[in-house]
C-alpha atoms as a PDB file:
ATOM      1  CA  UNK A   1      56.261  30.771 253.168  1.00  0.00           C
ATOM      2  CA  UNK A   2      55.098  27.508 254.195  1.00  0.00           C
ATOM      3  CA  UNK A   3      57.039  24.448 255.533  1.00  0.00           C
ATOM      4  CA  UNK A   4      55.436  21.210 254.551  1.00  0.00           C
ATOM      5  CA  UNK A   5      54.583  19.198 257.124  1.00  0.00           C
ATOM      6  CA  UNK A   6      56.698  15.765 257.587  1.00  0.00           C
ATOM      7  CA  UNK A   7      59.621  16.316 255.785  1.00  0.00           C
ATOM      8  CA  UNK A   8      62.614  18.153 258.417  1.00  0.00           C
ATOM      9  CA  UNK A   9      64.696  16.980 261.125  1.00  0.00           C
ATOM     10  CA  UNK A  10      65.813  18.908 263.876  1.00  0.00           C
ATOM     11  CA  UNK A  11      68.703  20.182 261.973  1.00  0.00           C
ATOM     12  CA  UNK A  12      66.163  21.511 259.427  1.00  0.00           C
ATOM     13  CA  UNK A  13      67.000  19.193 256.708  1.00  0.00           C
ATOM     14  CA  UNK A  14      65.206  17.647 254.468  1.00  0.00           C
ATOM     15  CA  UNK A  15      62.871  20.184 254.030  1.00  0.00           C
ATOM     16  CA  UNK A  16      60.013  21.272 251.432  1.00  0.00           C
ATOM     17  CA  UNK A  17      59.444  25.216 251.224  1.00  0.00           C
ATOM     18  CA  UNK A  18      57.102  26.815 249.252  1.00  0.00           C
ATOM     19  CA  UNK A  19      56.433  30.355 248.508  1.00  0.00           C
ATOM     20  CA  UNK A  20      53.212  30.772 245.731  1.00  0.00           C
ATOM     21  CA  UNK A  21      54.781  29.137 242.698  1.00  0.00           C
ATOM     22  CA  UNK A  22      58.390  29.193 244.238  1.00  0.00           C
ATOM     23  CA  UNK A  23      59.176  25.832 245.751  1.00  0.00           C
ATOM     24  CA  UNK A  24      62.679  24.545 247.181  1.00  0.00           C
ATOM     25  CA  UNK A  25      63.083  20.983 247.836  1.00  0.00           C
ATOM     26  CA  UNK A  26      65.990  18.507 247.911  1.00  0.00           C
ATOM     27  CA  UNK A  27      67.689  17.809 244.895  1.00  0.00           C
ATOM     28  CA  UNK A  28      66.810  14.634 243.566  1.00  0.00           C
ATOM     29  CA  UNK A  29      68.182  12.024 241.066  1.00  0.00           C
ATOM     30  CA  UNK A  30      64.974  12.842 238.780  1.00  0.00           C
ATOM     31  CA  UNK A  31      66.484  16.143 238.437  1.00  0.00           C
ATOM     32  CA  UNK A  32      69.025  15.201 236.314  1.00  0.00           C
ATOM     33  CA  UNK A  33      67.843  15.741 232.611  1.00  0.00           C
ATOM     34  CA  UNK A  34      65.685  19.081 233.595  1.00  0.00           C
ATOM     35  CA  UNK A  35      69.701  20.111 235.206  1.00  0.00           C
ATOM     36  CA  UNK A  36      71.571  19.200 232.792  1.00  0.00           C
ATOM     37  CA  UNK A  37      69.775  21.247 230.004  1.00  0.00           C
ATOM     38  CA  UNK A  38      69.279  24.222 232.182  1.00  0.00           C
ATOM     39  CA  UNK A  39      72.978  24.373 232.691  1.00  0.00           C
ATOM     40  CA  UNK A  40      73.437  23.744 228.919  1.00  0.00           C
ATOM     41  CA  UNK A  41      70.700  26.141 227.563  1.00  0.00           C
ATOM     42  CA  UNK A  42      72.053  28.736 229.864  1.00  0.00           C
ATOM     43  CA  UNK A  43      75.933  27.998 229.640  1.00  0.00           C
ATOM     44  CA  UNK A  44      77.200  31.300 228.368  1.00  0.00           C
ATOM     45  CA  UNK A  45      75.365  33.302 230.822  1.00  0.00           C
ATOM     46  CA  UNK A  46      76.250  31.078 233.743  1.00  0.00           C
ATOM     47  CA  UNK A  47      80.052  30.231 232.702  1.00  0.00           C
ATOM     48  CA  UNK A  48      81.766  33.775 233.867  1.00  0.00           C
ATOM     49  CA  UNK A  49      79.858  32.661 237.478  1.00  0.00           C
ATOM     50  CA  UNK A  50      81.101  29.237 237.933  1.00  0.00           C
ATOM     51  CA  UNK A  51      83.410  28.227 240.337  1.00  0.00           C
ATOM     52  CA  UNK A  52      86.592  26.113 238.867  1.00  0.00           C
ATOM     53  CA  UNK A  53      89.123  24.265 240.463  1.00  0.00           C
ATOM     54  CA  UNK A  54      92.740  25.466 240.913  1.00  0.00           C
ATOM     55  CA  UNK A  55      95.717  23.783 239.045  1.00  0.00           C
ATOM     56  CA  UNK A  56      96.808  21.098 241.081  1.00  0.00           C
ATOM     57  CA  UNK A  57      93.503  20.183 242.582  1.00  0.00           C
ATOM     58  CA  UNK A  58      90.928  17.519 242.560  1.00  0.00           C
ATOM     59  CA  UNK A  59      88.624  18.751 239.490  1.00  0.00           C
ATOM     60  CA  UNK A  60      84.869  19.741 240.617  1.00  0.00           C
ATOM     61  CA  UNK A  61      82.259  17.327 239.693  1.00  0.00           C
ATOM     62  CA  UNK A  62      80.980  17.726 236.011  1.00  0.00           C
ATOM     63  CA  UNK A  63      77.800  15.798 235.954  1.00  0.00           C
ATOM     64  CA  UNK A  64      75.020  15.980 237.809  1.00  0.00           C
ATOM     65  CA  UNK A  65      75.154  12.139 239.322  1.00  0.00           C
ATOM     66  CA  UNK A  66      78.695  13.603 240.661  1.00  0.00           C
ATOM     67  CA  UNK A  67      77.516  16.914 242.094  1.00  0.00           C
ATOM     68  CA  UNK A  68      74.683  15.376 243.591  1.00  0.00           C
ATOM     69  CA  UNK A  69      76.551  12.559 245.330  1.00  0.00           C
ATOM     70  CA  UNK A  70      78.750  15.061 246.312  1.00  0.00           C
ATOM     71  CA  UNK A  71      76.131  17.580 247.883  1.00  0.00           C
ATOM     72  CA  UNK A  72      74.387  14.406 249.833  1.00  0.00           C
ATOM     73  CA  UNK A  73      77.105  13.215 251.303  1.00  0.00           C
ATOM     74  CA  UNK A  74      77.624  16.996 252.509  1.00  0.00           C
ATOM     75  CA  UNK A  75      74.000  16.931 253.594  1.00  0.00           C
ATOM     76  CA  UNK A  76      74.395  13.712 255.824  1.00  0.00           C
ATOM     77  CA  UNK A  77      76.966  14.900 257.763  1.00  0.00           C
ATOM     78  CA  UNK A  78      75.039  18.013 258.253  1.00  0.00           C
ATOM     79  CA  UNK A  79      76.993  20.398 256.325  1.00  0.00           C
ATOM     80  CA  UNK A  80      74.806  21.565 253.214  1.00  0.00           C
ATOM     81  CA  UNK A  81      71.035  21.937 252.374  1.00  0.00           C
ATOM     82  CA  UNK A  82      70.996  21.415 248.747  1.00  0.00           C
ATOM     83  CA  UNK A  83      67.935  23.051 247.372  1.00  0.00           C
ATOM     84  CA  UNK A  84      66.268  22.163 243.789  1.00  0.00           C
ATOM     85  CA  UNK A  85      64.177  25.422 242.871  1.00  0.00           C
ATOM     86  CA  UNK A  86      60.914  24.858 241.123  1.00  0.00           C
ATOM     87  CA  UNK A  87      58.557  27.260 239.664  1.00  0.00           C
ATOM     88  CA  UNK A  88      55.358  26.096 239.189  1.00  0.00           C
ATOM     89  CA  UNK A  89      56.573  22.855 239.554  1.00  0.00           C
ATOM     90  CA  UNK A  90      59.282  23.081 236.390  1.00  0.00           C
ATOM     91  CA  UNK A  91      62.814  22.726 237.523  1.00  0.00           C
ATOM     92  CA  UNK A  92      64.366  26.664 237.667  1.00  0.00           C
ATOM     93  CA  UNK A  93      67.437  26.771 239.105  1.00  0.00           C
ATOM     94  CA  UNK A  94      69.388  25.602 242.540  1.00  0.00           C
ATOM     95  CA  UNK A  95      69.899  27.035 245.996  1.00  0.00           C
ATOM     96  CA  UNK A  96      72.770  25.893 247.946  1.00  0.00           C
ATOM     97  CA  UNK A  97      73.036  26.260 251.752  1.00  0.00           C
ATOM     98  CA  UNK A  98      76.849  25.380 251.891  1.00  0.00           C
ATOM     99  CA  UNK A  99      80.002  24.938 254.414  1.00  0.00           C
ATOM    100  CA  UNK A 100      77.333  24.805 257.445  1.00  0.00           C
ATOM    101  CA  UNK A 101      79.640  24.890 260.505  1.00  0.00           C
ATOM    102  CA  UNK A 102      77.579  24.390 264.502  1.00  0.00           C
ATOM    103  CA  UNK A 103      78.949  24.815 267.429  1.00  0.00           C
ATOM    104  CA  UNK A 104      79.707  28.304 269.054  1.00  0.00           C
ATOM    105  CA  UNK A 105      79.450  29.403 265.200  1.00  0.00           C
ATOM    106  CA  UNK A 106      75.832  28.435 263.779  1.00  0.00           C
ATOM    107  CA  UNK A 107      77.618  29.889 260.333  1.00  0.00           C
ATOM    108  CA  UNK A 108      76.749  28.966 256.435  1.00  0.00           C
ATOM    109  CA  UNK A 109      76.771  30.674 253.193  1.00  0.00           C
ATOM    110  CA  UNK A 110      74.435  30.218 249.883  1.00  0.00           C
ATOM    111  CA  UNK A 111      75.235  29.958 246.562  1.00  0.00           C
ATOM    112  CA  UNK A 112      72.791  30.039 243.685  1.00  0.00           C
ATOM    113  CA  UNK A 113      71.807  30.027 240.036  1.00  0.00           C
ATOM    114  CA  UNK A 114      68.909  30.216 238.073  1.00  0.00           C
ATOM    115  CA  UNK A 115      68.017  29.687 234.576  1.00  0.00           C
ATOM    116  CA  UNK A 116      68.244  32.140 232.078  1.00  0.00           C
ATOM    117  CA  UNK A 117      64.475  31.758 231.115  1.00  0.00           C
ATOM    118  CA  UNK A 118      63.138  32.699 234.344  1.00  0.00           C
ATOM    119  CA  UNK A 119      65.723  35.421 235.323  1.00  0.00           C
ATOM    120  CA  UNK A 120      64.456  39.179 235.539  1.00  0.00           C
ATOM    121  CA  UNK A 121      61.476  37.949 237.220  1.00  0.00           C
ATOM    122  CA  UNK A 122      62.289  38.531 240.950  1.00  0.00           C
ATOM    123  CA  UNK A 123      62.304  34.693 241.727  1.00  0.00           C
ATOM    124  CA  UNK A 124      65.693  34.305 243.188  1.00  0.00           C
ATOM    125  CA  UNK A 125      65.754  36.667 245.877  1.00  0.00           C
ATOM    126  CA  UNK A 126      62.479  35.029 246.986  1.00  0.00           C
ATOM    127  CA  UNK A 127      63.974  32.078 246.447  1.00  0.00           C
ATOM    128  CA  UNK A 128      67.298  33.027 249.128  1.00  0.00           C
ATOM    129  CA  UNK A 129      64.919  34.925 251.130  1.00  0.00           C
ATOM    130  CA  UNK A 130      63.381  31.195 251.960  1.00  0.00           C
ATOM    131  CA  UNK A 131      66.533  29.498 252.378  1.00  0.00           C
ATOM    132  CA  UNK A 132      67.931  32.667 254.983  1.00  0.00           C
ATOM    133  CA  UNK A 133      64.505  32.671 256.905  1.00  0.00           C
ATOM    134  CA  UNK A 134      64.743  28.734 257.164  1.00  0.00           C
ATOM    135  CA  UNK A 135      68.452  28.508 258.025  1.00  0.00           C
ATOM    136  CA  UNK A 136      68.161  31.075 260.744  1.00  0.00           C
ATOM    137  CA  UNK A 137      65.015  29.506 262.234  1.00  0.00           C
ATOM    138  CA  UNK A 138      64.189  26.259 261.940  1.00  0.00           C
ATOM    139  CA  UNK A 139      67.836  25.061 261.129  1.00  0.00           C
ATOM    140  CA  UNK A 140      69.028  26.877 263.970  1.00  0.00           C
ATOM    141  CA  UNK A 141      71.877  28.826 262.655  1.00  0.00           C
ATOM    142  CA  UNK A 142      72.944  32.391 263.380  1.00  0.00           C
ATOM    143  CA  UNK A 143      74.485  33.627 260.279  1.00  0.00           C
ATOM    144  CA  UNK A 144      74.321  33.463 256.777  1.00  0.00           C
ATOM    145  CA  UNK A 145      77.099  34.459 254.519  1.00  0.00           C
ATOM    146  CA  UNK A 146      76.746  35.791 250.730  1.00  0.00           C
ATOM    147  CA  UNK A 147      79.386  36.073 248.523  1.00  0.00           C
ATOM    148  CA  UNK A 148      79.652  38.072 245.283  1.00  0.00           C
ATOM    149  CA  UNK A 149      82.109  38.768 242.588  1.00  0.00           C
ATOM    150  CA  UNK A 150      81.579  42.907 242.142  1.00  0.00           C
ATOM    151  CA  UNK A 151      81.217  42.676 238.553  1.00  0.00           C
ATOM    152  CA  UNK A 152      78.092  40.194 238.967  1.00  0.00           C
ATOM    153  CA  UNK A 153      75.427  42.712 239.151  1.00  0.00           C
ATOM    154  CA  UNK A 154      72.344  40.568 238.400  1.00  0.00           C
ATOM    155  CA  UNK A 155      73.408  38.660 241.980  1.00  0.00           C
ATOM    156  CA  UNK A 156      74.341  41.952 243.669  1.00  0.00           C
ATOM    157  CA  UNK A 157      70.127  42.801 242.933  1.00  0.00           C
ATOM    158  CA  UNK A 158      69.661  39.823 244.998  1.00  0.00           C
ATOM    159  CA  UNK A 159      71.429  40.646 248.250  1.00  0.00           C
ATOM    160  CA  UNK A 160      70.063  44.244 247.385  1.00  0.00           C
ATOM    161  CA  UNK A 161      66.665  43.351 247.232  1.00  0.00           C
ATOM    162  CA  UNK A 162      66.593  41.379 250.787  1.00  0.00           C
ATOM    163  CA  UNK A 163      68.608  44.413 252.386  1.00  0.00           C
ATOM    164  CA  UNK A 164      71.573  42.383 253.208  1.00  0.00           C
ATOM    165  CA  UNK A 165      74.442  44.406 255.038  1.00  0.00           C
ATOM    166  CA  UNK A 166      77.849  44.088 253.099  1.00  0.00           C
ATOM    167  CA  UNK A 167      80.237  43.057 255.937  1.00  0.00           C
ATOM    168  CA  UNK A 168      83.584  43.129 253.805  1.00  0.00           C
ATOM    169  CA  UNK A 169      85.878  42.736 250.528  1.00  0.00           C
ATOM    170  CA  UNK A 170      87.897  39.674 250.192  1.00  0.00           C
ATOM    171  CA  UNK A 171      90.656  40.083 247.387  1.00  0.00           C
ATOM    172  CA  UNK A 172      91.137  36.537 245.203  1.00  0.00           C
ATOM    173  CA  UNK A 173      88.520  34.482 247.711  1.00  0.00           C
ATOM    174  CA  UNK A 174      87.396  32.227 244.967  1.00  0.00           C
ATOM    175  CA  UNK A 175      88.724  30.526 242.328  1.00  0.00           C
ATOM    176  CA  UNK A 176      86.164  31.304 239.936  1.00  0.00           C
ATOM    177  CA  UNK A 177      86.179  30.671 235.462  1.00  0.00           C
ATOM    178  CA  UNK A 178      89.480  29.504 235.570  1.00  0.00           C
ATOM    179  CA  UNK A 179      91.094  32.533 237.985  1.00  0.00           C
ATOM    180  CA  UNK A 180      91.252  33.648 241.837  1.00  0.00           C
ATOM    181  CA  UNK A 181      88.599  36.223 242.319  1.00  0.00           C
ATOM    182  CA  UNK A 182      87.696  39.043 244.132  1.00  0.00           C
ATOM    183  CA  UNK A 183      84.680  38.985 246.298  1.00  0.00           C
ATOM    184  CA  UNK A 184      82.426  41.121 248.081  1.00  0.00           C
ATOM    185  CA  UNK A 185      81.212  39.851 251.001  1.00  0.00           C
ATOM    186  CA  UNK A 186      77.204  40.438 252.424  1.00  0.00           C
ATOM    187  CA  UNK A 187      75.527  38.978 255.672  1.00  0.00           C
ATOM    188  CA  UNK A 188      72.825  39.167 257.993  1.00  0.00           C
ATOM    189  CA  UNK A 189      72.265  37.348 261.682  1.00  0.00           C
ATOM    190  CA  UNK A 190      69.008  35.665 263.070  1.00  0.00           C
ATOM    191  CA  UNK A 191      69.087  39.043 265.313  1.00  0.00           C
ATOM    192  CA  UNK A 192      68.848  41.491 261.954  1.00  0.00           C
ATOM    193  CA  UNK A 193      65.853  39.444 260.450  1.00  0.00           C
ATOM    194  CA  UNK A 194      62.475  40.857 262.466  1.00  0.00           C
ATOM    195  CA  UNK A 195      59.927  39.036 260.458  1.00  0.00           C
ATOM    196  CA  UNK A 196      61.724  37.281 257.508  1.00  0.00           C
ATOM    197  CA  UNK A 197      62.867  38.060 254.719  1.00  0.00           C
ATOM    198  CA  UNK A 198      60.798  36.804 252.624  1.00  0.00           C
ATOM    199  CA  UNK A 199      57.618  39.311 254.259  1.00  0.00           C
ATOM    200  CA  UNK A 200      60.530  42.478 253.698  1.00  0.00           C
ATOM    201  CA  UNK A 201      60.417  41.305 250.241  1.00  0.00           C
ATOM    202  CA  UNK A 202      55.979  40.973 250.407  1.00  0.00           C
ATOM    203  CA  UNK A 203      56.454  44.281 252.333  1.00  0.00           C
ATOM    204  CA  UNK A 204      58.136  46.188 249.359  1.00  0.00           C
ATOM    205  CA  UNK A 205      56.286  44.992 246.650  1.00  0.00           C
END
Protein backbone atom coordinates (compact mmCIF):
# COMPACT_ATOMS: atom_id res chain seq x y z
CA UNK A 1 0.00 0.00 0.00
CA UNK A 2 1.40 3.26 -0.70
CA UNK A 3 0.80 6.67 1.01
CA UNK A 4 1.11 9.53 -1.39
CA UNK A 5 3.42 11.85 -0.57
CA UNK A 6 2.08 15.50 0.58
CA UNK A 7 -1.24 14.95 1.46
CA UNK A 8 -1.45 13.87 5.71
CA UNK A 9 -1.10 15.67 8.82
CA UNK A 10 0.11 14.35 11.87
CA UNK A 11 -3.22 13.06 12.78
CA UNK A 12 -3.13 11.09 9.50
CA UNK A 13 -5.73 13.00 7.75
CA UNK A 14 -6.09 13.97 4.66
CA UNK A 15 -4.61 11.18 3.21
CA UNK A 16 -4.33 9.40 -0.38
CA UNK A 17 -3.89 5.44 -0.18
CA UNK A 18 -3.52 3.32 -2.88
CA UNK A 19 -3.40 -0.35 -3.20
CA UNK A 20 -3.02 -1.53 -7.29
CA UNK A 21 -6.33 -0.27 -8.62
CA UNK A 22 -7.83 0.28 -5.04
CA UNK A 23 -7.49 3.91 -4.06
CA UNK A 24 -9.05 5.75 -0.88
CA UNK A 25 -9.05 9.39 -0.81
CA UNK A 26 -11.19 12.12 0.80
CA UNK A 27 -14.54 12.47 -0.25
CA UNK A 28 -14.99 15.28 -2.38
CA UNK A 29 -17.84 17.56 -3.65
CA UNK A 30 -17.11 16.07 -7.32
CA UNK A 31 -18.27 12.92 -5.89
CA UNK A 32 -21.61 13.74 -5.79
CA UNK A 33 -23.33 12.49 -9.08
CA UNK A 34 -20.95 9.16 -9.27
CA UNK A 35 -22.64 8.81 -5.17
CA UNK A 36 -25.70 9.49 -5.73
CA UNK A 37 -26.27 6.84 -8.53
CA UNK A 38 -24.26 4.23 -6.80
CA UNK A 39 -26.54 4.53 -3.86
CA UNK A 40 -29.53 4.57 -6.28
CA UNK A 41 -28.41 1.73 -8.68
CA UNK A 42 -27.65 -0.31 -5.65
CA UNK A 43 -30.61 0.76 -3.26
CA UNK A 44 -32.25 -2.57 -2.65
CA UNK A 45 -29.13 -4.31 -1.84
CA UNK A 46 -27.83 -1.56 0.39
CA UNK A 47 -31.31 -0.52 2.15
CA UNK A 48 -31.55 -3.64 4.81
CA UNK A 49 -27.72 -2.14 5.79
CA UNK A 50 -28.45 1.42 6.33
CA UNK A 51 -28.47 3.03 9.42
CA UNK A 52 -31.86 5.18 10.20
CA UNK A 53 -32.64 7.50 12.73
CA UNK A 54 -34.85 6.75 15.77
CA UNK A 55 -38.36 8.39 16.22
CA UNK A 56 -37.84 11.46 17.89
CA UNK A 57 -34.48 12.29 16.48
CA UNK A 58 -32.78 14.64 14.18
CA UNK A 59 -33.22 12.70 10.68
CA UNK A 60 -29.71 11.55 9.04
CA UNK A 61 -28.60 13.51 6.14
CA UNK A 62 -30.24 12.39 2.76
CA UNK A 63 -28.10 13.96 0.16
CA UNK A 64 -24.81 13.81 -0.44
CA UNK A 65 -24.03 17.85 -0.01
CA UNK A 66 -25.55 16.98 3.65
CA UNK A 67 -23.56 13.85 4.44
CA UNK A 68 -20.56 15.33 3.24
CA UNK A 69 -20.81 18.56 5.22
CA UNK A 70 -21.58 16.48 7.89
CA UNK A 71 -18.49 14.02 7.64
CA UNK A 72 -16.03 17.28 7.19
CA UNK A 73 -17.00 18.96 9.88
CA UNK A 74 -16.35 15.50 11.78
CA UNK A 75 -13.01 15.39 10.02
CA UNK A 76 -11.88 18.96 11.24
CA UNK A 77 -12.31 18.36 14.59
CA UNK A 78 -10.45 15.20 14.18
CA UNK A 79 -13.08 12.73 14.64
CA UNK A 80 -13.64 10.86 11.17
CA UNK A 81 -11.51 9.98 8.04
CA UNK A 82 -14.04 9.89 5.39
CA UNK A 83 -12.74 7.76 2.62
CA UNK A 84 -14.10 7.88 -1.20
CA UNK A 85 -13.09 4.32 -2.68
CA UNK A 86 -12.01 4.27 -6.26
CA UNK A 87 -11.24 1.44 -8.46
CA UNK A 88 -9.34 2.19 -11.23
CA UNK A 89 -10.10 5.55 -10.74
CA UNK A 90 -14.24 5.07 -11.02
CA UNK A 91 -15.98 5.95 -7.85
CA UNK A 92 -16.81 2.26 -5.94
CA UNK A 93 -17.99 2.70 -2.79
CA UNK A 94 -17.04 4.60 0.74
CA UNK A 95 -14.92 3.82 3.77
CA UNK A 96 -15.66 5.54 6.90
CA UNK A 97 -13.18 5.83 9.80
CA UNK A 98 -15.84 7.09 12.38
CA UNK A 99 -16.35 8.25 16.24
CA UNK A 100 -12.33 8.62 16.47
CA UNK A 101 -11.84 9.27 20.22
CA UNK A 102 -7.60 10.22 21.48
CA UNK A 103 -6.51 10.42 24.55
CA UNK A 104 -5.76 7.34 26.85
CA UNK A 105 -8.21 5.60 24.20
CA UNK A 106 -6.67 5.96 20.52
CA UNK A 107 -10.28 4.14 19.63
CA UNK A 108 -12.43 4.32 16.14
CA UNK A 109 -14.63 2.11 14.22
CA UNK A 110 -15.30 1.78 10.21
CA UNK A 111 -18.20 1.56 8.40
CA UNK A 112 -18.46 0.77 4.72
CA UNK A 113 -20.31 0.08 1.50
CA UNK A 114 -19.60 -0.71 -1.84
CA UNK A 115 -21.43 -0.86 -4.99
CA UNK A 116 -23.23 -3.66 -6.12
CA UNK A 117 -21.23 -3.81 -9.47
CA UNK A 118 -17.97 -4.33 -7.98
CA UNK A 119 -19.01 -6.59 -5.00
CA UNK A 120 -17.78 -10.36 -5.02
CA UNK A 121 -14.53 -9.17 -6.15
CA UNK A 122 -12.48 -9.05 -2.88
CA UNK A 123 -12.13 -5.15 -3.04
CA UNK A 124 -13.54 -4.20 0.25
CA UNK A 125 -11.60 -6.06 2.60
CA UNK A 126 -8.56 -4.59 0.80
CA UNK A 127 -10.14 -1.64 0.91
CA UNK A 128 -10.60 -1.80 5.26
CA UNK A 129 -7.41 -3.57 5.36
CA UNK A 130 -5.91 0.08 4.17
CA UNK A 131 -7.94 2.12 6.33
CA UNK A 132 -6.98 -0.42 9.71
CA UNK A 133 -3.19 -0.44 8.67
CA UNK A 134 -3.36 3.49 8.28
CA UNK A 135 -5.42 4.22 11.41
CA UNK A 136 -3.19 2.12 13.58
CA UNK A 137 0.03 3.60 12.14
CA UNK A 138 0.26 6.65 10.76
CA UNK A 139 -2.97 8.05 12.50
CA UNK A 140 -1.75 6.86 15.65
CA UNK A 141 -4.61 5.00 17.07
CA UNK A 142 -4.70 1.73 18.98
CA UNK A 143 -7.91 0.16 18.12
CA UNK A 144 -10.25 -0.28 15.53
CA UNK A 145 -13.76 -1.36 16.07
CA UNK A 146 -16.10 -3.32 13.44
CA UNK A 147 -19.51 -3.71 13.79
CA UNK A 148 -21.87 -6.18 12.09
CA UNK A 149 -25.48 -7.07 12.05
CA UNK A 150 -25.22 -11.25 12.14
CA UNK A 151 -27.48 -11.66 9.35
CA UNK A 152 -25.07 -9.46 7.01
CA UNK A 153 -22.92 -12.16 5.76
CA UNK A 154 -21.35 -10.48 2.70
CA UNK A 155 -19.69 -7.91 5.57
CA UNK A 156 -19.03 -10.77 8.01
CA UNK A 157 -16.49 -12.14 4.73
CA UNK A 158 -14.85 -8.92 5.29
CA UNK A 159 -13.81 -9.02 8.93
CA UNK A 160 -13.27 -12.83 8.05
CA UNK A 161 -10.99 -12.31 5.42
CA UNK A 162 -8.55 -9.79 7.48
CA UNK A 163 -8.73 -12.31 10.56
CA UNK A 164 -10.36 -9.89 12.81
CA UNK A 165 -11.04 -11.29 16.45
CA UNK A 166 -14.84 -10.97 17.40
CA UNK A 167 -14.61 -9.25 20.84
CA UNK A 168 -18.49 -9.35 21.69
CA UNK A 169 -22.43 -9.28 20.93
CA UNK A 170 -24.25 -6.13 21.52
CA UNK A 171 -28.16 -6.73 21.56
CA UNK A 172 -30.20 -3.56 19.71
CA UNK A 173 -26.67 -1.39 19.26
CA UNK A 174 -27.89 0.26 16.15
CA UNK A 175 -30.76 1.63 14.91
CA UNK A 176 -30.57 0.22 11.62
CA UNK A 177 -33.74 0.10 8.40
CA UNK A 178 -36.07 1.59 10.54
CA UNK A 179 -35.40 -0.83 13.91
CA UNK A 180 -32.76 -1.27 16.91
CA UNK A 181 -30.41 -3.98 15.88
CA UNK A 182 -28.37 -6.53 17.04
CA UNK A 183 -24.71 -6.42 16.45
CA UNK A 184 -21.75 -8.44 16.53
CA UNK A 185 -18.91 -6.83 17.48
CA UNK A 186 -15.02 -7.56 15.80
CA UNK A 187 -11.62 -5.76 16.63
CA UNK A 188 -8.07 -5.82 16.41
CA UNK A 189 -5.17 -3.48 18.25
CA UNK A 190 -1.96 -1.92 16.64
CA UNK A 191 -0.29 -4.86 18.89
CA UNK A 192 -2.35 -7.84 16.84
CA UNK A 193 -1.36 -6.37 13.34
CA UNK A 194 2.53 -7.75 12.66
CA UNK A 195 2.86 -6.55 9.16
CA UNK A 196 -0.57 -5.14 8.02
CA UNK A 197 -3.29 -6.25 7.02
CA UNK A 198 -3.34 -5.57 3.89
CA UNK A 199 0.19 -8.07 3.29
CA UNK A 200 -2.13 -10.98 5.51
CA UNK A 201 -4.52 -10.42 2.81
CA UNK A 202 -1.25 -10.50 -0.22
CA UNK A 203 -0.09 -13.38 2.07
CA UNK A 204 -3.28 -15.58 1.52
CA UNK A 205 -3.91 -15.03 -1.87
Amino acid sequence: MNLLPGRSTHQGWPVVLQDGEITLRPMERRDAYAWELARKRSAAWLHPWDATSPPGTPARPKTYVKAIAHLHRAARRGQAFPFTLEVNGEFAGQVSVNNVVRGSAQFASIGYWIDERFAGRGIMPRAVAMAIDHSLTTAGLHRIEVCIRPENSNSLRVVEKLGLREVGFAPLYLHIDGEWRDHRIFAITAEEMADGLVRRLQSHE
